[in-house]
C-alpha atoms as a PDB file:
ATOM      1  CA  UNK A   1      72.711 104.059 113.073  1.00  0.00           C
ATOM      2  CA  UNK A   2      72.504 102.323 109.745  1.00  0.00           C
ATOM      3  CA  UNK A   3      69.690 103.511 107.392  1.00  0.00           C
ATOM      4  CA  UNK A   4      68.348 102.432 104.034  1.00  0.00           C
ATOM      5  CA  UNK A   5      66.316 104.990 102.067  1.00  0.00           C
ATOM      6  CA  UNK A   6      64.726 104.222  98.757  1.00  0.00           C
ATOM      7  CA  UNK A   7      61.607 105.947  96.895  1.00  0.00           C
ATOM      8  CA  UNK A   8      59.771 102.606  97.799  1.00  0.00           C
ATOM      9  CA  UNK A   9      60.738 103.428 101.586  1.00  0.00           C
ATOM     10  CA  UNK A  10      58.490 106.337 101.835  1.00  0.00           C
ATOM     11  CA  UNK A  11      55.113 104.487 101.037  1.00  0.00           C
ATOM     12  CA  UNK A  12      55.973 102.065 103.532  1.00  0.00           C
ATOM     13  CA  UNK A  13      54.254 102.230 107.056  1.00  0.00           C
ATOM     14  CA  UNK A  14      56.895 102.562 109.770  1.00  0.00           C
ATOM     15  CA  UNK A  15      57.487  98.839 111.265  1.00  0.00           C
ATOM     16  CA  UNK A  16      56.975 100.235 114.974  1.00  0.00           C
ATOM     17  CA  UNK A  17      53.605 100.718 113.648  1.00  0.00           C
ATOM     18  CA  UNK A  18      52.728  97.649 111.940  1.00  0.00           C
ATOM     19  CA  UNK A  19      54.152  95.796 115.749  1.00  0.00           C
ATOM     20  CA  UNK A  20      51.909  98.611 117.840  1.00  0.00           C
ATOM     21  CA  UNK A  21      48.512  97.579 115.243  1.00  0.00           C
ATOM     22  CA  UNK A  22      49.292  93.939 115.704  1.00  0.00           C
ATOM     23  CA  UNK A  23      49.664  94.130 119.463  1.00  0.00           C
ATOM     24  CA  UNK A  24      46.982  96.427 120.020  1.00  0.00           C
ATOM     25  CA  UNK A  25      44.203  94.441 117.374  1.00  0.00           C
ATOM     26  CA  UNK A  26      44.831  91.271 119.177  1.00  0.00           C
ATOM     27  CA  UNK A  27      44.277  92.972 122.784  1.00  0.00           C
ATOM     28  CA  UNK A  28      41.864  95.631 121.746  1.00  0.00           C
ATOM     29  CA  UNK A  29      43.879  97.700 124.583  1.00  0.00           C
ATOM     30  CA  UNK A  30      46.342 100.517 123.567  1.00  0.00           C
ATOM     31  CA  UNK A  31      47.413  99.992 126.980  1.00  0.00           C
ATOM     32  CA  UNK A  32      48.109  96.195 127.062  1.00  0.00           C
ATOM     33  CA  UNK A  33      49.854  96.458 123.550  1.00  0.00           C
ATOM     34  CA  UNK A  34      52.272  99.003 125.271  1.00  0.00           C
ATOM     35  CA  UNK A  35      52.965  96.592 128.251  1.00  0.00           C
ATOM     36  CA  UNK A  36      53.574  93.847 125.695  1.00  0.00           C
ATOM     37  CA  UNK A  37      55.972  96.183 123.637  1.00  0.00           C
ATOM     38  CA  UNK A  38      57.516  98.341 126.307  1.00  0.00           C
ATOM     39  CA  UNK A  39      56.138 101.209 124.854  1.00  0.00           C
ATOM     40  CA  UNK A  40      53.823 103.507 126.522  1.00  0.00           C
ATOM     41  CA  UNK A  41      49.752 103.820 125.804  1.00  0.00           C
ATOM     42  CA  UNK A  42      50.769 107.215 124.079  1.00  0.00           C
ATOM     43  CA  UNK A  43      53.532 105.626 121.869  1.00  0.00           C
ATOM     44  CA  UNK A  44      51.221 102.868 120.365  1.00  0.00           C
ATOM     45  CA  UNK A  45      48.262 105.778 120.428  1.00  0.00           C
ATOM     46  CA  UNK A  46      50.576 107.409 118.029  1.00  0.00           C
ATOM     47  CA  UNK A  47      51.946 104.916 115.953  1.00  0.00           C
ATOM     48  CA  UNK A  48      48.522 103.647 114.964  1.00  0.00           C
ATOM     49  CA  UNK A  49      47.985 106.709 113.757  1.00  0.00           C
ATOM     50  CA  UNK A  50      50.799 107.056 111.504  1.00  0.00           C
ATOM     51  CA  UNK A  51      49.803 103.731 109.907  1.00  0.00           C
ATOM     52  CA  UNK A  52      46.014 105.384 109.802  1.00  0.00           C
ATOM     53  CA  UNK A  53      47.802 108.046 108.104  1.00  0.00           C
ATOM     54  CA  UNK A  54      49.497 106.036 105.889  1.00  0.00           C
ATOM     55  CA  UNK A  55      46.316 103.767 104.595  1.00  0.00           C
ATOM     56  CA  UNK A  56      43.898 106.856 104.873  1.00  0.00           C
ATOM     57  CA  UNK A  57      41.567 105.253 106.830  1.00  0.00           C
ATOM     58  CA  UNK A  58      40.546 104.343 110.441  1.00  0.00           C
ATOM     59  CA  UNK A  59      41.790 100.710 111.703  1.00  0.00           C
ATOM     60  CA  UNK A  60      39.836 101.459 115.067  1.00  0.00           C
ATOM     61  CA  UNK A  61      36.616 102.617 116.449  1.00  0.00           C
ATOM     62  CA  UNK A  62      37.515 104.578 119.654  1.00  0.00           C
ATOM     63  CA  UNK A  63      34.524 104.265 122.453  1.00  0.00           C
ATOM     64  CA  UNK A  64      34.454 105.863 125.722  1.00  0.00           C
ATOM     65  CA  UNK A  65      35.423 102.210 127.476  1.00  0.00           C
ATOM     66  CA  UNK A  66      36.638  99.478 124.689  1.00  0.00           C
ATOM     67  CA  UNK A  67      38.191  99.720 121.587  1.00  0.00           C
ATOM     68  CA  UNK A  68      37.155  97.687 118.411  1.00  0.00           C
ATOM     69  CA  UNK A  69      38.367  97.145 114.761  1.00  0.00           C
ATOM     70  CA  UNK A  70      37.394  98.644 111.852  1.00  0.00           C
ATOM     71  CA  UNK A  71      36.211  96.414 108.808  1.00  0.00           C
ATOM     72  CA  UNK A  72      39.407  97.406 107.405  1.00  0.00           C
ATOM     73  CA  UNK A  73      41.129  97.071 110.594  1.00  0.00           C
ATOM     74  CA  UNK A  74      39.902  93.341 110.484  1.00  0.00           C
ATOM     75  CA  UNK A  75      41.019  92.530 107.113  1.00  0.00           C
ATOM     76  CA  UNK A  76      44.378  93.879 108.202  1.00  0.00           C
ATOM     77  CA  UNK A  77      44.918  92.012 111.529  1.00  0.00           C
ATOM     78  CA  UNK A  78      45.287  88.480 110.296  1.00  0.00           C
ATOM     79  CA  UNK A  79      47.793  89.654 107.859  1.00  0.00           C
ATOM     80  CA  UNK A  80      49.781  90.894 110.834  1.00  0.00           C
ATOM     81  CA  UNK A  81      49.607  88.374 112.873  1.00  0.00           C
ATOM     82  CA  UNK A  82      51.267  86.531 110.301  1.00  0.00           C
ATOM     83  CA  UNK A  83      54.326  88.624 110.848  1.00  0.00           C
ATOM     84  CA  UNK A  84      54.530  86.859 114.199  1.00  0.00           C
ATOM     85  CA  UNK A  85      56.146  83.669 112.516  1.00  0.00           C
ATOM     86  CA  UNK A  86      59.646  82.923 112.976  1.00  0.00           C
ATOM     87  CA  UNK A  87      59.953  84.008 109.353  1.00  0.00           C
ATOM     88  CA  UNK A  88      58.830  87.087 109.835  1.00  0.00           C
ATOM     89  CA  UNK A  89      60.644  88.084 112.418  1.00  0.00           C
ATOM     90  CA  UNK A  90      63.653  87.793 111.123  1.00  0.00           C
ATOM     91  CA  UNK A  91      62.745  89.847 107.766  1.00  0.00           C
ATOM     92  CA  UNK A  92      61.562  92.378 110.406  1.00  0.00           C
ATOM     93  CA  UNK A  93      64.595  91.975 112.659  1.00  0.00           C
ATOM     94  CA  UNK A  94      66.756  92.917 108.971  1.00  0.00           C
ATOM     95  CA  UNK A  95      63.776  95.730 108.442  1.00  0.00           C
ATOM     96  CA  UNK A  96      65.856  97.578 111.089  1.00  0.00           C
ATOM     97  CA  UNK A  97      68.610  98.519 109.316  1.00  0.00           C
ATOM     98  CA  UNK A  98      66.082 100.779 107.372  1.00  0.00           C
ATOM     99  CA  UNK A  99      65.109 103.319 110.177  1.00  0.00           C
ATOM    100  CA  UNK A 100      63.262 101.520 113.538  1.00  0.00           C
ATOM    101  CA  UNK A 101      64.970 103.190 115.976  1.00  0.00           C
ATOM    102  CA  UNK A 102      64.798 101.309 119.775  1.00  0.00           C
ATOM    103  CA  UNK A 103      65.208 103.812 122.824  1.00  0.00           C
ATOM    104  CA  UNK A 104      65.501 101.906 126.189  1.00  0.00           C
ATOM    105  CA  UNK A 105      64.966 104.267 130.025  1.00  0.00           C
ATOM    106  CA  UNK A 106      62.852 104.624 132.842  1.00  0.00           C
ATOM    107  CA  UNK A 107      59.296 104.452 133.182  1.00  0.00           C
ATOM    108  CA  UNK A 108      59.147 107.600 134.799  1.00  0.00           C
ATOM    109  CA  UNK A 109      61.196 109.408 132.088  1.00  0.00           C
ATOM    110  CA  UNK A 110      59.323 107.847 129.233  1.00  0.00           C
ATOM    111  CA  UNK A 111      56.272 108.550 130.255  1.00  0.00           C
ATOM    112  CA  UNK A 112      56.632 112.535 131.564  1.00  0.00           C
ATOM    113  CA  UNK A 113      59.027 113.568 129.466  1.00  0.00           C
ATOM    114  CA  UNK A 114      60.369 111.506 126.228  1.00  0.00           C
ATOM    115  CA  UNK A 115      56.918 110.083 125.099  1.00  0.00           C
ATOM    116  CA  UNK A 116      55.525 113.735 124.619  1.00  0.00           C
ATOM    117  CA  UNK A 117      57.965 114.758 122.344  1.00  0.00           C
ATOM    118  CA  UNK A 118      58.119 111.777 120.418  1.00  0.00           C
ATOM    119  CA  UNK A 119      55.428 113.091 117.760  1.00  0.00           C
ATOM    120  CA  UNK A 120      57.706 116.104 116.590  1.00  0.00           C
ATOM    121  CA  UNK A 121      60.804 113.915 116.419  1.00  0.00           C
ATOM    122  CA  UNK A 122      58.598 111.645 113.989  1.00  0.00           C
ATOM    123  CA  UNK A 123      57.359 114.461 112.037  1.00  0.00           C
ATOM    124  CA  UNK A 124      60.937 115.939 111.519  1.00  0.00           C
ATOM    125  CA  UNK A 125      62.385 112.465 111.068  1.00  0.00           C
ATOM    126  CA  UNK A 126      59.371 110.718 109.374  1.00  0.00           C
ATOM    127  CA  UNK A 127      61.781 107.474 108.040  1.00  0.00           C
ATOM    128  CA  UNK A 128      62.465 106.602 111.302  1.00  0.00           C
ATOM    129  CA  UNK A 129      60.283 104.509 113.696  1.00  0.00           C
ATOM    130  CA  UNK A 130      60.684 105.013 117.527  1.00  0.00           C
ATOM    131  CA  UNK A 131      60.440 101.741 119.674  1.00  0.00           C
ATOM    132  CA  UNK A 132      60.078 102.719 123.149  1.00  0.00           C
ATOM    133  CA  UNK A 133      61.133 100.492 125.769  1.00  0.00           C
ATOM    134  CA  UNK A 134      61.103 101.006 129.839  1.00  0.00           C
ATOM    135  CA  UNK A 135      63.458  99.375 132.315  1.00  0.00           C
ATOM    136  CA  UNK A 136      65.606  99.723 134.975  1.00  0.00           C
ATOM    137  CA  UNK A 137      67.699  97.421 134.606  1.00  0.00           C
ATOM    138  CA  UNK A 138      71.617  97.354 133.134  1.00  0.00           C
ATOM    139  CA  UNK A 139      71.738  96.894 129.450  1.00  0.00           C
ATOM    140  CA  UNK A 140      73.947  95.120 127.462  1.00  0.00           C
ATOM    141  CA  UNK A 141      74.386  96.804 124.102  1.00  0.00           C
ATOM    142  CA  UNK A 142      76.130  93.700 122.659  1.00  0.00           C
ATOM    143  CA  UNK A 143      73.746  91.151 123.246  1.00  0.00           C
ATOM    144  CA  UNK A 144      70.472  92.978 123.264  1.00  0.00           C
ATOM    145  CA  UNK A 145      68.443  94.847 120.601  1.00  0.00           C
ATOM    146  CA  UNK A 146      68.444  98.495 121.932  1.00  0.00           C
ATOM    147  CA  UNK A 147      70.357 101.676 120.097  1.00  0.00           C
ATOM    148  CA  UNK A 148      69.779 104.298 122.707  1.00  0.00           C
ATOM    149  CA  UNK A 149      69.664 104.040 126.565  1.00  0.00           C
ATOM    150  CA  UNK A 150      68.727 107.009 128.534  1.00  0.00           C
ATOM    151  CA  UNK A 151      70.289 107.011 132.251  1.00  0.00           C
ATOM    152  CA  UNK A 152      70.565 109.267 134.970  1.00  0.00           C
ATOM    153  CA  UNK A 153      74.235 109.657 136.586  1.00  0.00           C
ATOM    154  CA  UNK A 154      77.438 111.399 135.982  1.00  0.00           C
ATOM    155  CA  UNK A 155      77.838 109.825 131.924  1.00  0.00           C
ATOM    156  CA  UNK A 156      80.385 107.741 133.266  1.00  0.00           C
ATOM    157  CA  UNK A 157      80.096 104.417 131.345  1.00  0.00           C
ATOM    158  CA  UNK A 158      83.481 102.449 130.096  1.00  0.00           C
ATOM    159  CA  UNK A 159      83.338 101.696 126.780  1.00  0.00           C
ATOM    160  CA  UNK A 160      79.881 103.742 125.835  1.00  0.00           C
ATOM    161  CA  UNK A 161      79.514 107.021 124.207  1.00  0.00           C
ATOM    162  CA  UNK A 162      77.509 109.638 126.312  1.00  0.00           C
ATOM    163  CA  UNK A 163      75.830 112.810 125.544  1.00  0.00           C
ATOM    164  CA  UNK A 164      74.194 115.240 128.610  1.00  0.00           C
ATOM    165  CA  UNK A 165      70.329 115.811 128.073  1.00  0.00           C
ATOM    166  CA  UNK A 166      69.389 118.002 131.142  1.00  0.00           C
ATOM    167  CA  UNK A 167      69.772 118.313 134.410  1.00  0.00           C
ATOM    168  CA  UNK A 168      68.059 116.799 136.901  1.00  0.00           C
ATOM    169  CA  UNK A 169      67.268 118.125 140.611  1.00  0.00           C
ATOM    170  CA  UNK A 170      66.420 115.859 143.936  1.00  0.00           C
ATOM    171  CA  UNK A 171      66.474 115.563 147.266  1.00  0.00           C
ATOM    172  CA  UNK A 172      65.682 113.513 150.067  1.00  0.00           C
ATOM    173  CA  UNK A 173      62.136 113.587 151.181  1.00  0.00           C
ATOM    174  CA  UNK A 174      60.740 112.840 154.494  1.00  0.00           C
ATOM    175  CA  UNK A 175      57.396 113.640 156.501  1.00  0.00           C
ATOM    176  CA  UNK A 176      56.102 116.670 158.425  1.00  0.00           C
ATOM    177  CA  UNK A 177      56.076 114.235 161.771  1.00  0.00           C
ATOM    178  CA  UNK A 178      59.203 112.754 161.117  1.00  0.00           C
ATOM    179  CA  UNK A 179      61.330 116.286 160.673  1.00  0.00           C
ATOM    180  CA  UNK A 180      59.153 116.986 163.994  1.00  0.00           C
ATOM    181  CA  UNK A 181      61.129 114.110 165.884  1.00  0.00           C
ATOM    182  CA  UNK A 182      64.578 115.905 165.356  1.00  0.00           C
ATOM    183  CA  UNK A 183      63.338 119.414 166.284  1.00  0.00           C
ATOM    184  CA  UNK A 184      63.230 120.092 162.154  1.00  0.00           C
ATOM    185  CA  UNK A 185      65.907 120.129 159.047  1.00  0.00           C
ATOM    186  CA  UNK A 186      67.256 123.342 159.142  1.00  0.00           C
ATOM    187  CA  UNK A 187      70.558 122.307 156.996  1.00  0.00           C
ATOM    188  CA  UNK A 188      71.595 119.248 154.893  1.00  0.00           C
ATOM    189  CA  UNK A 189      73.459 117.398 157.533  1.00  0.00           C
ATOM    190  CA  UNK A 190      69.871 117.069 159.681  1.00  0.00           C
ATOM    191  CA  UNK A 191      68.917 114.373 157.646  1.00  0.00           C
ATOM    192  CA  UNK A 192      71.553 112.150 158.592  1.00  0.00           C
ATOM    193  CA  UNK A 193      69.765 111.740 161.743  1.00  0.00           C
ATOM    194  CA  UNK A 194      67.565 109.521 160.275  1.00  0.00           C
ATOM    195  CA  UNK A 195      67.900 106.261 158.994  1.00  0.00           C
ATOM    196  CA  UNK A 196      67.936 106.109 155.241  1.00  0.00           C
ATOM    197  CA  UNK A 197      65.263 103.888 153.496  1.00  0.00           C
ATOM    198  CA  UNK A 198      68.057 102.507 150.863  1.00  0.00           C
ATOM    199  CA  UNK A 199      71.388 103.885 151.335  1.00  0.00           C
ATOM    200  CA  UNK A 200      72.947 101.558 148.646  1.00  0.00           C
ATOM    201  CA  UNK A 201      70.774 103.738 146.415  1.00  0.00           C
ATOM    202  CA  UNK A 202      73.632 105.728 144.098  1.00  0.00           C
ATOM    203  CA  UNK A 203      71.976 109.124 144.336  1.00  0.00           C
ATOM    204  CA  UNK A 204      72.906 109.717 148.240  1.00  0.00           C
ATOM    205  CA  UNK A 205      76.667 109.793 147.154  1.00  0.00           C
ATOM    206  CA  UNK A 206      76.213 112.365 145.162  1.00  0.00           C
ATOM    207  CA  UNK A 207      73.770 114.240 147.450  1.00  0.00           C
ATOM    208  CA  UNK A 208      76.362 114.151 150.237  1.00  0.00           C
ATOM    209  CA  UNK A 209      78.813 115.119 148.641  1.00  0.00           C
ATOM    210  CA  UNK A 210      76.981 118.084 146.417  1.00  0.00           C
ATOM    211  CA  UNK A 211      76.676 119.056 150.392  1.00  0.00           C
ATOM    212  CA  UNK A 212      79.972 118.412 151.463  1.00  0.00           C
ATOM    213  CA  UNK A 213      78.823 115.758 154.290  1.00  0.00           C
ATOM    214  CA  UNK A 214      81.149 112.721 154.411  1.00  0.00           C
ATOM    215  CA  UNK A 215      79.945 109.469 152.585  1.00  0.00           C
ATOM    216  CA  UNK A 216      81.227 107.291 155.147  1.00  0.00           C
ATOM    217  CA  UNK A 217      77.646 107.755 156.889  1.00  0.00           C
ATOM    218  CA  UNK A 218      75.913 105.010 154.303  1.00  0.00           C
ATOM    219  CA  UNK A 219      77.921 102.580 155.859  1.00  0.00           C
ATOM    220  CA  UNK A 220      76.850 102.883 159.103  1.00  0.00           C
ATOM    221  CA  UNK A 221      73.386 102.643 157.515  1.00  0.00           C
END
């Protein structure tokens, strides 16, 4: 990913952050700023306080149910909702090239298992920003904004580069009462005595076949 580093760089507040404090100031909701910004209530949590960090003082008051700006934080928000202008956007569309990094997967993912390590990765790497985004969706790397996507499957995407994270373990899962009805699942091909709530779902190819049961069955689905 391209990067620009300069001594003025490093007193700069990371532009994920400036987007999460604009989002967040004009919702007073962690929360609903991370719906607007596909990030996740943690993410903006923590890139507010890198720009706290930065200024050395609070932008919010935290209460127990609502969240309100600080006198500072005030004086602050109009200035960022300037940055909502066409203008702006596309100085802060350039402001990539100098470190906003924009990581696109699954909810699920995000939220149990990329999101909590997010604050190391920004305290090792401290130029970049992390924008979080959550989707299931296909995404086209040549006509959208997004550097990373995280995917589960075998890594086999034409024309994409892709590196292994972990592996991941499932199975089919089904009720007490309903593995009753078939006298119980004592092996793998018992489940095939069921109908299958989606079988154009992906992961029962490789489930049948990690259990050598023919694949032809989805078919007949």
């Amino acid at each position: 990913m391209p990067m620009r580093s300069t001594a003025h760089d490093e007193y700069l507040p990371p532009l994920a952050a400036i987007r999460a404090f604009e989002a967040a100031a004009r919702h007073l909701s962690f929360t609903r700023a991370g719906a607007e910004l596909g990030m996740t209530q943690a993410a903006v949590s923590y890139q507010i306080k890198l720009l706290e960090e930065r200024i050395g003082e609070p932008l919010f008051l935290r209460r127990p149910r609502d969240l309100a700006l600080t006198e500072i934080g005030q004086r602050l928000a109009p200035e960022m909702a300037r940055a909502r202008s066409p203008k702006a956007s596309r100085r802060m569309s350039k402001a990539r090239e100098d470190g906003t990094l924009i990581v696109n997967t699954m909810h699920t993912f995000a939220s149990q298992w990329l999101a909590p390590r997010l604050g190391r990765f920004q305290l090792l790497q401290p130029q970049i920003a992390v924008r979080l985004e959550t989707t299931t969706r296909i995404v086209d790397f040549s006509r959208e904004e997004v550097d990373v996507v995280v995917r589960a499957g075998k890594g086999v995407w034409p024309g994409l580069m892709a590196h292994k994270l972990l592996d991941v373990r499932f199975t089919p899962m089904l009720s007490p009462r309903l593995a009753a009805s078939i006298g119980g699942v004592r092996e793998p091909a018992d489940i095939l005595k069921l109908p299958l709530l989606d079988s154009r779902d992906p992961w029962w190819v490789i489930w049948l076949e990690a259990h050598g049961l023919p694949t032809s069955i989805l078919a007949e689905q």
